[in-house]
PDB file of N, CA and C in Angstrom:
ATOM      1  N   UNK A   1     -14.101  10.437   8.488  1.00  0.00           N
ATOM      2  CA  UNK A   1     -14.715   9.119   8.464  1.00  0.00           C
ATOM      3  C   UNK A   1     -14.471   8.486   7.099  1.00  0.00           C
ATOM      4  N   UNK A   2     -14.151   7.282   6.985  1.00  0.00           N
ATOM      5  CA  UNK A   2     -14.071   6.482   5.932  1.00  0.00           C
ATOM      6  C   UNK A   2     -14.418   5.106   5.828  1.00  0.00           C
ATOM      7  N   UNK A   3     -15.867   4.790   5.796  1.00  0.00           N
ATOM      8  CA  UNK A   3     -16.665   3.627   5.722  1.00  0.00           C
ATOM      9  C   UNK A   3     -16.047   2.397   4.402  1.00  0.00           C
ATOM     10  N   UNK A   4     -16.112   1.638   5.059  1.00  0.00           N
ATOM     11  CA  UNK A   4     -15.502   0.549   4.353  1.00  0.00           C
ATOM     12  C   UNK A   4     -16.513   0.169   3.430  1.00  0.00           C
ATOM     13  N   UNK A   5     -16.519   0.047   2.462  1.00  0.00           N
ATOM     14  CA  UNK A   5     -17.537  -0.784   0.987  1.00  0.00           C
ATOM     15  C   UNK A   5     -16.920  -2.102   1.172  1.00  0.00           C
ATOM     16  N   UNK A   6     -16.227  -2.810   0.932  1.00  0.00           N
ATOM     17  CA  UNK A   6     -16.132  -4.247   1.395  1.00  0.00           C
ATOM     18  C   UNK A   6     -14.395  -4.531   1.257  1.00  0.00           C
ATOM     19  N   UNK A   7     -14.031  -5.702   1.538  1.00  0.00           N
ATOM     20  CA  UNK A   7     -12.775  -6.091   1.441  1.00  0.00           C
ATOM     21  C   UNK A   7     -12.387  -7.249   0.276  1.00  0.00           C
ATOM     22  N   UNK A   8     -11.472  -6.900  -0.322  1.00  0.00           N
ATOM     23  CA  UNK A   8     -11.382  -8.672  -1.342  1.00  0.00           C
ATOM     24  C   UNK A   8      -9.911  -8.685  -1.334  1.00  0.00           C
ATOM     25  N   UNK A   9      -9.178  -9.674  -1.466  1.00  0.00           N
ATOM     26  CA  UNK A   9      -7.559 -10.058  -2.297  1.00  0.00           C
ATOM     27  C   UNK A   9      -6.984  -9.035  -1.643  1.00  0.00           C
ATOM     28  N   UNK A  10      -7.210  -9.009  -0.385  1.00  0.00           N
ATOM     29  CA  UNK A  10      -6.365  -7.905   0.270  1.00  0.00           C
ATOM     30  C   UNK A  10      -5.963  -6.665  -0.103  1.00  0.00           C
ATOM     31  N   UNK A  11      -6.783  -6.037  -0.560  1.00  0.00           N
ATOM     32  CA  UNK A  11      -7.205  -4.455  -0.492  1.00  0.00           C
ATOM     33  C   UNK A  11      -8.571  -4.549   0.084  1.00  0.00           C
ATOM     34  N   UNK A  12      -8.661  -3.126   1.018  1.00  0.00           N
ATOM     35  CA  UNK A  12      -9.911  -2.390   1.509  1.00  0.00           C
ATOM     36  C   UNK A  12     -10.101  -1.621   0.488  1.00  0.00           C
ATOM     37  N   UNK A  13     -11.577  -1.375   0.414  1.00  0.00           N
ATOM     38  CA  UNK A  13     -12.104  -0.429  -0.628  1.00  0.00           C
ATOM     39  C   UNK A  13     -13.267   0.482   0.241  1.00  0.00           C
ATOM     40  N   UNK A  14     -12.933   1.676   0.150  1.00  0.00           N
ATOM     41  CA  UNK A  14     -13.693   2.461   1.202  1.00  0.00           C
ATOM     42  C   UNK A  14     -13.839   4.126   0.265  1.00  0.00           C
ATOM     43  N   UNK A  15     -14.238   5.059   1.310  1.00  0.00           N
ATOM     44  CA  UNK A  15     -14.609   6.118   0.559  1.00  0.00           C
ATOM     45  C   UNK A  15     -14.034   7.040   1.718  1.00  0.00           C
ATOM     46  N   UNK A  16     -13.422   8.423   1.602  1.00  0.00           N
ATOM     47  CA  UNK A  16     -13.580   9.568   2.468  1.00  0.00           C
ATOM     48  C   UNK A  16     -14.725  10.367   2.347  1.00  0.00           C
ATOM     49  N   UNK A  17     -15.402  10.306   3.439  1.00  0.00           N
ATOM     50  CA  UNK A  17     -16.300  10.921   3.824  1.00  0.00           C
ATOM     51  C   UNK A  17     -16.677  12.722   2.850  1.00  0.00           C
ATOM     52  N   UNK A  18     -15.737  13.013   3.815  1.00  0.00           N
ATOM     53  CA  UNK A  18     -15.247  14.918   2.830  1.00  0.00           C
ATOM     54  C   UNK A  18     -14.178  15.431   2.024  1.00  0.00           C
ATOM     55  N   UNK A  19     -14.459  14.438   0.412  1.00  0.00           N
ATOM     56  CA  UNK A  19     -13.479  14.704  -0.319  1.00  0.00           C
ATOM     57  C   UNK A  19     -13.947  15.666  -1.478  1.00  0.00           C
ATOM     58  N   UNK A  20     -14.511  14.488  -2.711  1.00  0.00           N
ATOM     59  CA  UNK A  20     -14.886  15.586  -3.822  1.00  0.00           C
ATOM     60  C   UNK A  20     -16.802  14.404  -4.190  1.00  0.00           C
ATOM     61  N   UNK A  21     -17.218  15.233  -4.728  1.00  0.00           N
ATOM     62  CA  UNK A  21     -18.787  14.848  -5.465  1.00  0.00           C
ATOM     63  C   UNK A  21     -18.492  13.695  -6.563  1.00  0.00           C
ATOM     64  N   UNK A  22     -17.406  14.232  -7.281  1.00  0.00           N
ATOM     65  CA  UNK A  22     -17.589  13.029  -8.485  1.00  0.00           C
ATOM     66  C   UNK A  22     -17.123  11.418  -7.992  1.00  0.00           C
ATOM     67  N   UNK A  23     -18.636  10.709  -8.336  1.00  0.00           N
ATOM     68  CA  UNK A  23     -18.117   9.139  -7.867  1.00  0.00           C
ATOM     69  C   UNK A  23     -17.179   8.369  -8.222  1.00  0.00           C
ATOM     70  N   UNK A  24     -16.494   7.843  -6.947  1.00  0.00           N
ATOM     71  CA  UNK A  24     -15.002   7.102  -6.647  1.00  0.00           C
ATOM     72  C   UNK A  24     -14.808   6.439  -5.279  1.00  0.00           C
ATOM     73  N   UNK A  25     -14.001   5.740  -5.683  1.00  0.00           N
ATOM     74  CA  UNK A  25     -13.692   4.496  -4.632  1.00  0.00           C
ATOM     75  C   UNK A  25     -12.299   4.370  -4.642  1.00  0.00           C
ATOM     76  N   UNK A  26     -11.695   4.461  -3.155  1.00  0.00           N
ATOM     77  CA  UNK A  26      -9.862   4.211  -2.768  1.00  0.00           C
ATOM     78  C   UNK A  26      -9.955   3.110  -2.482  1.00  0.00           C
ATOM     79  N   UNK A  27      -8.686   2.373  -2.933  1.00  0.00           N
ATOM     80  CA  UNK A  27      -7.983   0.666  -3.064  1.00  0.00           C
ATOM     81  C   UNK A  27      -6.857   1.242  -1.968  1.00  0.00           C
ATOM     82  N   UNK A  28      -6.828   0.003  -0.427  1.00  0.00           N
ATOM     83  CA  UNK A  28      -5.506  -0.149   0.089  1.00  0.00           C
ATOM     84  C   UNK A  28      -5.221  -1.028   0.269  1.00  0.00           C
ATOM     85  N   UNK A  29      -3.550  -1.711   0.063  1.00  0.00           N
ATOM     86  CA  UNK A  29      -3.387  -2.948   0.468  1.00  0.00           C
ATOM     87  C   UNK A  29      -2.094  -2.587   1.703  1.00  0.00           C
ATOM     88  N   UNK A  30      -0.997  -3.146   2.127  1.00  0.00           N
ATOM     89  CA  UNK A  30      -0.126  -2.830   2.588  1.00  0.00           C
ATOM     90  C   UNK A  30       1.038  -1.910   1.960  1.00  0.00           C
ATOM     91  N   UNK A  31       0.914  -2.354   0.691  1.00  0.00           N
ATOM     92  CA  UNK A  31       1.974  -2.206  -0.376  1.00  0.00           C
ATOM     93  C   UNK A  31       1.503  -0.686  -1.040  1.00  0.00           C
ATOM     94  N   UNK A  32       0.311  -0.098  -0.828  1.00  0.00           N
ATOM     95  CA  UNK A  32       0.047   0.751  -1.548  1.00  0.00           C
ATOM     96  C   UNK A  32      -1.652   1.382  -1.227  1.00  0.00           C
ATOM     97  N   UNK A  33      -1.837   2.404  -2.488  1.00  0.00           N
ATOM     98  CA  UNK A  33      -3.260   2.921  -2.884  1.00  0.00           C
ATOM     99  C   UNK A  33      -3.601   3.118  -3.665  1.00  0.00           C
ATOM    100  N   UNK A  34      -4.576   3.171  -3.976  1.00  0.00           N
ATOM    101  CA  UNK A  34      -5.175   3.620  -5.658  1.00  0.00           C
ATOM    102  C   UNK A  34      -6.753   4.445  -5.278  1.00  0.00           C
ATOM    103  N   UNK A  35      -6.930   5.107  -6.163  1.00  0.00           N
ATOM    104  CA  UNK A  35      -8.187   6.165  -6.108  1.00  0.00           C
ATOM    105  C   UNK A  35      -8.930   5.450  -8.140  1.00  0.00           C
ATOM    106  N   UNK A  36     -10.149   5.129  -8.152  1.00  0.00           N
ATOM    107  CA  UNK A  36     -10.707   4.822  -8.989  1.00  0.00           C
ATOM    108  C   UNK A  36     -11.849   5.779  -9.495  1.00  0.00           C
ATOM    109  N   UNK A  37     -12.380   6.541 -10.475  1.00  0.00           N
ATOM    110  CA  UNK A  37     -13.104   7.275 -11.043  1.00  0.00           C
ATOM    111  C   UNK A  37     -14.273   5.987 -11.131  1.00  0.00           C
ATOM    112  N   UNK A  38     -15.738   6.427 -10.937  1.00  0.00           N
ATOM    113  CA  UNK A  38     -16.708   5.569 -11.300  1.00  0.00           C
ATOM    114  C   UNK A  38     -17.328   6.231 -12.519  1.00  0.00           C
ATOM    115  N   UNK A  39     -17.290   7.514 -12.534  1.00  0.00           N
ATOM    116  CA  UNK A  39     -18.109   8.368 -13.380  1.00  0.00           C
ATOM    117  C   UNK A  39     -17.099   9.448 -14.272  1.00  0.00           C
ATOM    118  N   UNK A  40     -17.296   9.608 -15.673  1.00  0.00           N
ATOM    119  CA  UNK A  40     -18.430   8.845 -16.199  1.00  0.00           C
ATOM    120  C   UNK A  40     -18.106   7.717 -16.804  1.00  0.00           C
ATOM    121  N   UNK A  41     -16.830   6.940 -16.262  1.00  0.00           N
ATOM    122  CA  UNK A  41     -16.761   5.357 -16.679  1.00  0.00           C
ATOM    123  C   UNK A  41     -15.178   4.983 -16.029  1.00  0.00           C
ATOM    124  N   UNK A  42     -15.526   3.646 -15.638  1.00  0.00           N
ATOM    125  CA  UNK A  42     -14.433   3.595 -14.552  1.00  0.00           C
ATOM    126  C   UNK A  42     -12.934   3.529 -14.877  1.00  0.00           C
ATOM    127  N   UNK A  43     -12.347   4.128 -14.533  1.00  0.00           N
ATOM    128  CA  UNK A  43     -10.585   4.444 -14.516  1.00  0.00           C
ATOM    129  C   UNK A  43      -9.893   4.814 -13.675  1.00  0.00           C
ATOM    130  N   UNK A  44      -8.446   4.656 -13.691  1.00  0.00           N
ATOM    131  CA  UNK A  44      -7.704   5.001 -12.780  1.00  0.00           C
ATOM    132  C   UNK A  44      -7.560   6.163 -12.819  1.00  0.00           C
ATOM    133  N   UNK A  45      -7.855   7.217 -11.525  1.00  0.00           N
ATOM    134  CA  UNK A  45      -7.334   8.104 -10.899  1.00  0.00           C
ATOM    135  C   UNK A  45      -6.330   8.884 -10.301  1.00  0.00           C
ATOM    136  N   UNK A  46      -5.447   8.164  -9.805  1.00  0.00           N
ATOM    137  CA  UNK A  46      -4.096   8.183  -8.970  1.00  0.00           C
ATOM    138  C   UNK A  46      -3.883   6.648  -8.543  1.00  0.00           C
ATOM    139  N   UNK A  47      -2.468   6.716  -7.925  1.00  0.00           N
ATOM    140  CA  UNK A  47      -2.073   5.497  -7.532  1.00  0.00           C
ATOM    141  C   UNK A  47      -0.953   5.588  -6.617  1.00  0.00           C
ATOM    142  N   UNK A  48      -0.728   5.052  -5.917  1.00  0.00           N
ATOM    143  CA  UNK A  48       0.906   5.581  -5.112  1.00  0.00           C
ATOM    144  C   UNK A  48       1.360   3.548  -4.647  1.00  0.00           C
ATOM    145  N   UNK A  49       2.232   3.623  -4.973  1.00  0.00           N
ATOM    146  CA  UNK A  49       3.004   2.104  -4.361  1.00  0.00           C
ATOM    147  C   UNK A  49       2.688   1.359  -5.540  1.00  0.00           C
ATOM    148  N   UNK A  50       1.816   0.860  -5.629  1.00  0.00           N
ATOM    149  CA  UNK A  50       1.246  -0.531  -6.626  1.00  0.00           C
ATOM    150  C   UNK A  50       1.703  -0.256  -8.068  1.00  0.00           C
ATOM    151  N   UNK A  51       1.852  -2.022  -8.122  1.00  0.00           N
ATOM    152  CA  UNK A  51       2.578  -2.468  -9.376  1.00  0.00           C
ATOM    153  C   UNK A  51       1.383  -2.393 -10.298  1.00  0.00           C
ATOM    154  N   UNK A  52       1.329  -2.473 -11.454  1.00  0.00           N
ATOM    155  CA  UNK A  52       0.515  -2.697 -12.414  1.00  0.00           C
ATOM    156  C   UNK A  52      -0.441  -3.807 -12.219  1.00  0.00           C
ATOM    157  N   UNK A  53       0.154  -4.658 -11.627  1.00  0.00           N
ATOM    158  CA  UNK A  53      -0.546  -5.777 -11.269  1.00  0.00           C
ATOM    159  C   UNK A  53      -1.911  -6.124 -10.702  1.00  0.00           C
ATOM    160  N   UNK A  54      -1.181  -5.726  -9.643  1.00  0.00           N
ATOM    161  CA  UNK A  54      -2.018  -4.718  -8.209  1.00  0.00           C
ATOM    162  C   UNK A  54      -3.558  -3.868  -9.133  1.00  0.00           C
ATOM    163  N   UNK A  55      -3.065  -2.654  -9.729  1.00  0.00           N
ATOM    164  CA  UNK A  55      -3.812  -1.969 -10.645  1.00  0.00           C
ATOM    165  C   UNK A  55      -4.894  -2.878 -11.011  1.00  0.00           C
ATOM    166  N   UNK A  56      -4.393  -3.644 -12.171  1.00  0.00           N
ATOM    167  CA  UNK A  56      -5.428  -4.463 -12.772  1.00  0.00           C
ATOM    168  C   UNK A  56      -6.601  -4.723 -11.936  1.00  0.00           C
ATOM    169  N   UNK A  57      -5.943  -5.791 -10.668  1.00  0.00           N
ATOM    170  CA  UNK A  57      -6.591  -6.404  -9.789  1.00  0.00           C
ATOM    171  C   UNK A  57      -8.190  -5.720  -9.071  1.00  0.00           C
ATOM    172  N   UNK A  58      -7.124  -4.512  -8.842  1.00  0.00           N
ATOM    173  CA  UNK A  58      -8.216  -3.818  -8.280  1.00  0.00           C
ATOM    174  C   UNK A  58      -9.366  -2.954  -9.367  1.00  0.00           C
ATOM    175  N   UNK A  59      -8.677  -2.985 -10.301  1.00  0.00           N
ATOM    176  CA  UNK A  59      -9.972  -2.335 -11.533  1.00  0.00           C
ATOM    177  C   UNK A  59     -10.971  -3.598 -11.663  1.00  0.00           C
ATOM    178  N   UNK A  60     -10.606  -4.764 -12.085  1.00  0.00           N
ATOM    179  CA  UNK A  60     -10.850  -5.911 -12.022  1.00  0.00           C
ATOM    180  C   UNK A  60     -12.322  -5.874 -10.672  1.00  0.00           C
ATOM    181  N   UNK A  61     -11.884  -5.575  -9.423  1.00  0.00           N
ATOM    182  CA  UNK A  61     -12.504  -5.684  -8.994  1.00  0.00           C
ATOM    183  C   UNK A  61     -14.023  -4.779  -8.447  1.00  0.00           C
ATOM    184  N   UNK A  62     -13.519  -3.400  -9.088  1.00  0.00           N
ATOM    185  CA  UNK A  62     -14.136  -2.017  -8.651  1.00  0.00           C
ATOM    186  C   UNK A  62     -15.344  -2.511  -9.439  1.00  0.00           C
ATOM    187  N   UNK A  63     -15.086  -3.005 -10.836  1.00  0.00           N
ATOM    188  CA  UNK A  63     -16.101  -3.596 -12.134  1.00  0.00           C
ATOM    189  C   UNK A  63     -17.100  -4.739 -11.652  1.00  0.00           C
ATOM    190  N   UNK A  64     -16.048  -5.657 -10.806  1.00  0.00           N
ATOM    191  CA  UNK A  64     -17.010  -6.658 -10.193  1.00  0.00           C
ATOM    192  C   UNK A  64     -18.265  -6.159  -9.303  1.00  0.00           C
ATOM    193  N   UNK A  65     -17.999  -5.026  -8.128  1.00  0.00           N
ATOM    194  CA  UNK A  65     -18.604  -4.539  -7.549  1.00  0.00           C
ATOM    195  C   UNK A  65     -19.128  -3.368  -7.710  1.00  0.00           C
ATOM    196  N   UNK A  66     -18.975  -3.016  -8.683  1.00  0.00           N
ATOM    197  CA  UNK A  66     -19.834  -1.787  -9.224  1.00  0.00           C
ATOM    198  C   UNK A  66     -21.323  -1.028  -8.596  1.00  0.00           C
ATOM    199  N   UNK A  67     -22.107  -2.450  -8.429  1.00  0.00           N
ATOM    200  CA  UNK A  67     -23.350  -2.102  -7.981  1.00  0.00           C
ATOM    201  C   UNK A  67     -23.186  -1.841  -7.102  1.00  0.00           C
ATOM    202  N   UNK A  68     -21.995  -2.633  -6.244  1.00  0.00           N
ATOM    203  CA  UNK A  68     -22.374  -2.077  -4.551  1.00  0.00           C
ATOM    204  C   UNK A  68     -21.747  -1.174  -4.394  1.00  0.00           C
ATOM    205  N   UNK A  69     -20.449  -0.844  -5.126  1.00  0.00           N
ATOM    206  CA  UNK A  69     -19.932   0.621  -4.581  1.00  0.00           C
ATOM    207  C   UNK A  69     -20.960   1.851  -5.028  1.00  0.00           C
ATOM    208  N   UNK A  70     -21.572   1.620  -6.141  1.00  0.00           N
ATOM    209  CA  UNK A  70     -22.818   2.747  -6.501  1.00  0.00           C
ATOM    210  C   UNK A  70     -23.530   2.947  -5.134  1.00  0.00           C
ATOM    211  N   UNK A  71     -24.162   1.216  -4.905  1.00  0.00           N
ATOM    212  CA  UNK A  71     -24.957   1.721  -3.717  1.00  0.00           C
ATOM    213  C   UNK A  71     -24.888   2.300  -2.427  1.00  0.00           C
ATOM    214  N   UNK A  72     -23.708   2.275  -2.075  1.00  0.00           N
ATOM    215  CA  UNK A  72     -22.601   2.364  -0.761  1.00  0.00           C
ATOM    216  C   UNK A  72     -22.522   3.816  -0.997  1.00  0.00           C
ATOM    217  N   UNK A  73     -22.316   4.456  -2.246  1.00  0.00           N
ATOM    218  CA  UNK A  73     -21.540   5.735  -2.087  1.00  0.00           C
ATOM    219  C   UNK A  73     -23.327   6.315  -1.786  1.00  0.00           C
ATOM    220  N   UNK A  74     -24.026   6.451  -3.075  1.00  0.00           N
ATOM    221  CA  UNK A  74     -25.642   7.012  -2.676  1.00  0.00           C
ATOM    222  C   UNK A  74     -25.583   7.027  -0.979  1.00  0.00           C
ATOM    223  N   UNK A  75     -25.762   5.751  -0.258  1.00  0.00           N
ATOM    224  CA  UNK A  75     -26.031   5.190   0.950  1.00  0.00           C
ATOM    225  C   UNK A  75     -25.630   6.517   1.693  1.00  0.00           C
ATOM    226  N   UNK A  76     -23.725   6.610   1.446  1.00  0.00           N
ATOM    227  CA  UNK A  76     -23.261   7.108   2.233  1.00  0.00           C
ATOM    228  C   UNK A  76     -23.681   8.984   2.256  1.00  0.00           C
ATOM    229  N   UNK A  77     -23.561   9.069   0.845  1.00  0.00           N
ATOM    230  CA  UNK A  77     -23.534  10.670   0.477  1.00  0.00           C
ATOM    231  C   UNK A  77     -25.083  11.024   0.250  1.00  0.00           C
ATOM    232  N   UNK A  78     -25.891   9.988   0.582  1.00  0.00           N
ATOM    233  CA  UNK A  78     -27.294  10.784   0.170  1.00  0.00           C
ATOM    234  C   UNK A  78     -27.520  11.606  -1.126  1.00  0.00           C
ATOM    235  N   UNK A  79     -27.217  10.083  -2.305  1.00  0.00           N
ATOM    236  CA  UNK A  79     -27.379  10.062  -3.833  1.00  0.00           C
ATOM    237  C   UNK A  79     -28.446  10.225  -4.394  1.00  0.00           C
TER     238      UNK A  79
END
């Protein structure tokens, strides 16, 4: 299972269900993926396809939504 946290600028931002404990959030667009570290401060993780650009964008945005991916992951993983 992989519940969607929300959509923006064409990446999905969602979570796998049964991966690892430490908080994070995956970026997909067509073009690619990215895996983001929330803890203990947000950074890139991995990446496969995406330009730097892309990157930014989506750090850019993990920061914007911070609160809700916090709350989404708790929600999901019973934080």
């Amino acid at each position: 299972m992989s519940p969607t946290v929300f959509r923006a600028k064409g990446f999905r931002f969602y979570f796998f269900s049964r991966e690892e404990s430490r908080m994070h959030v995956h970026a997909q667009s067509s073009d690619g993926e990215a895996k983001f570290w929330l803890e203990p401060r947000i950074e890139l993780a991995v990446s496969h396809r995406l330009k730097q650009k892309d990157l930014g964008t989506i750090e850019a945005l993990v920061r914007e939504h911070e609160d809700e991916i916090r709350t989404a992951w708790n929600k999901h993983f019973g934080g």
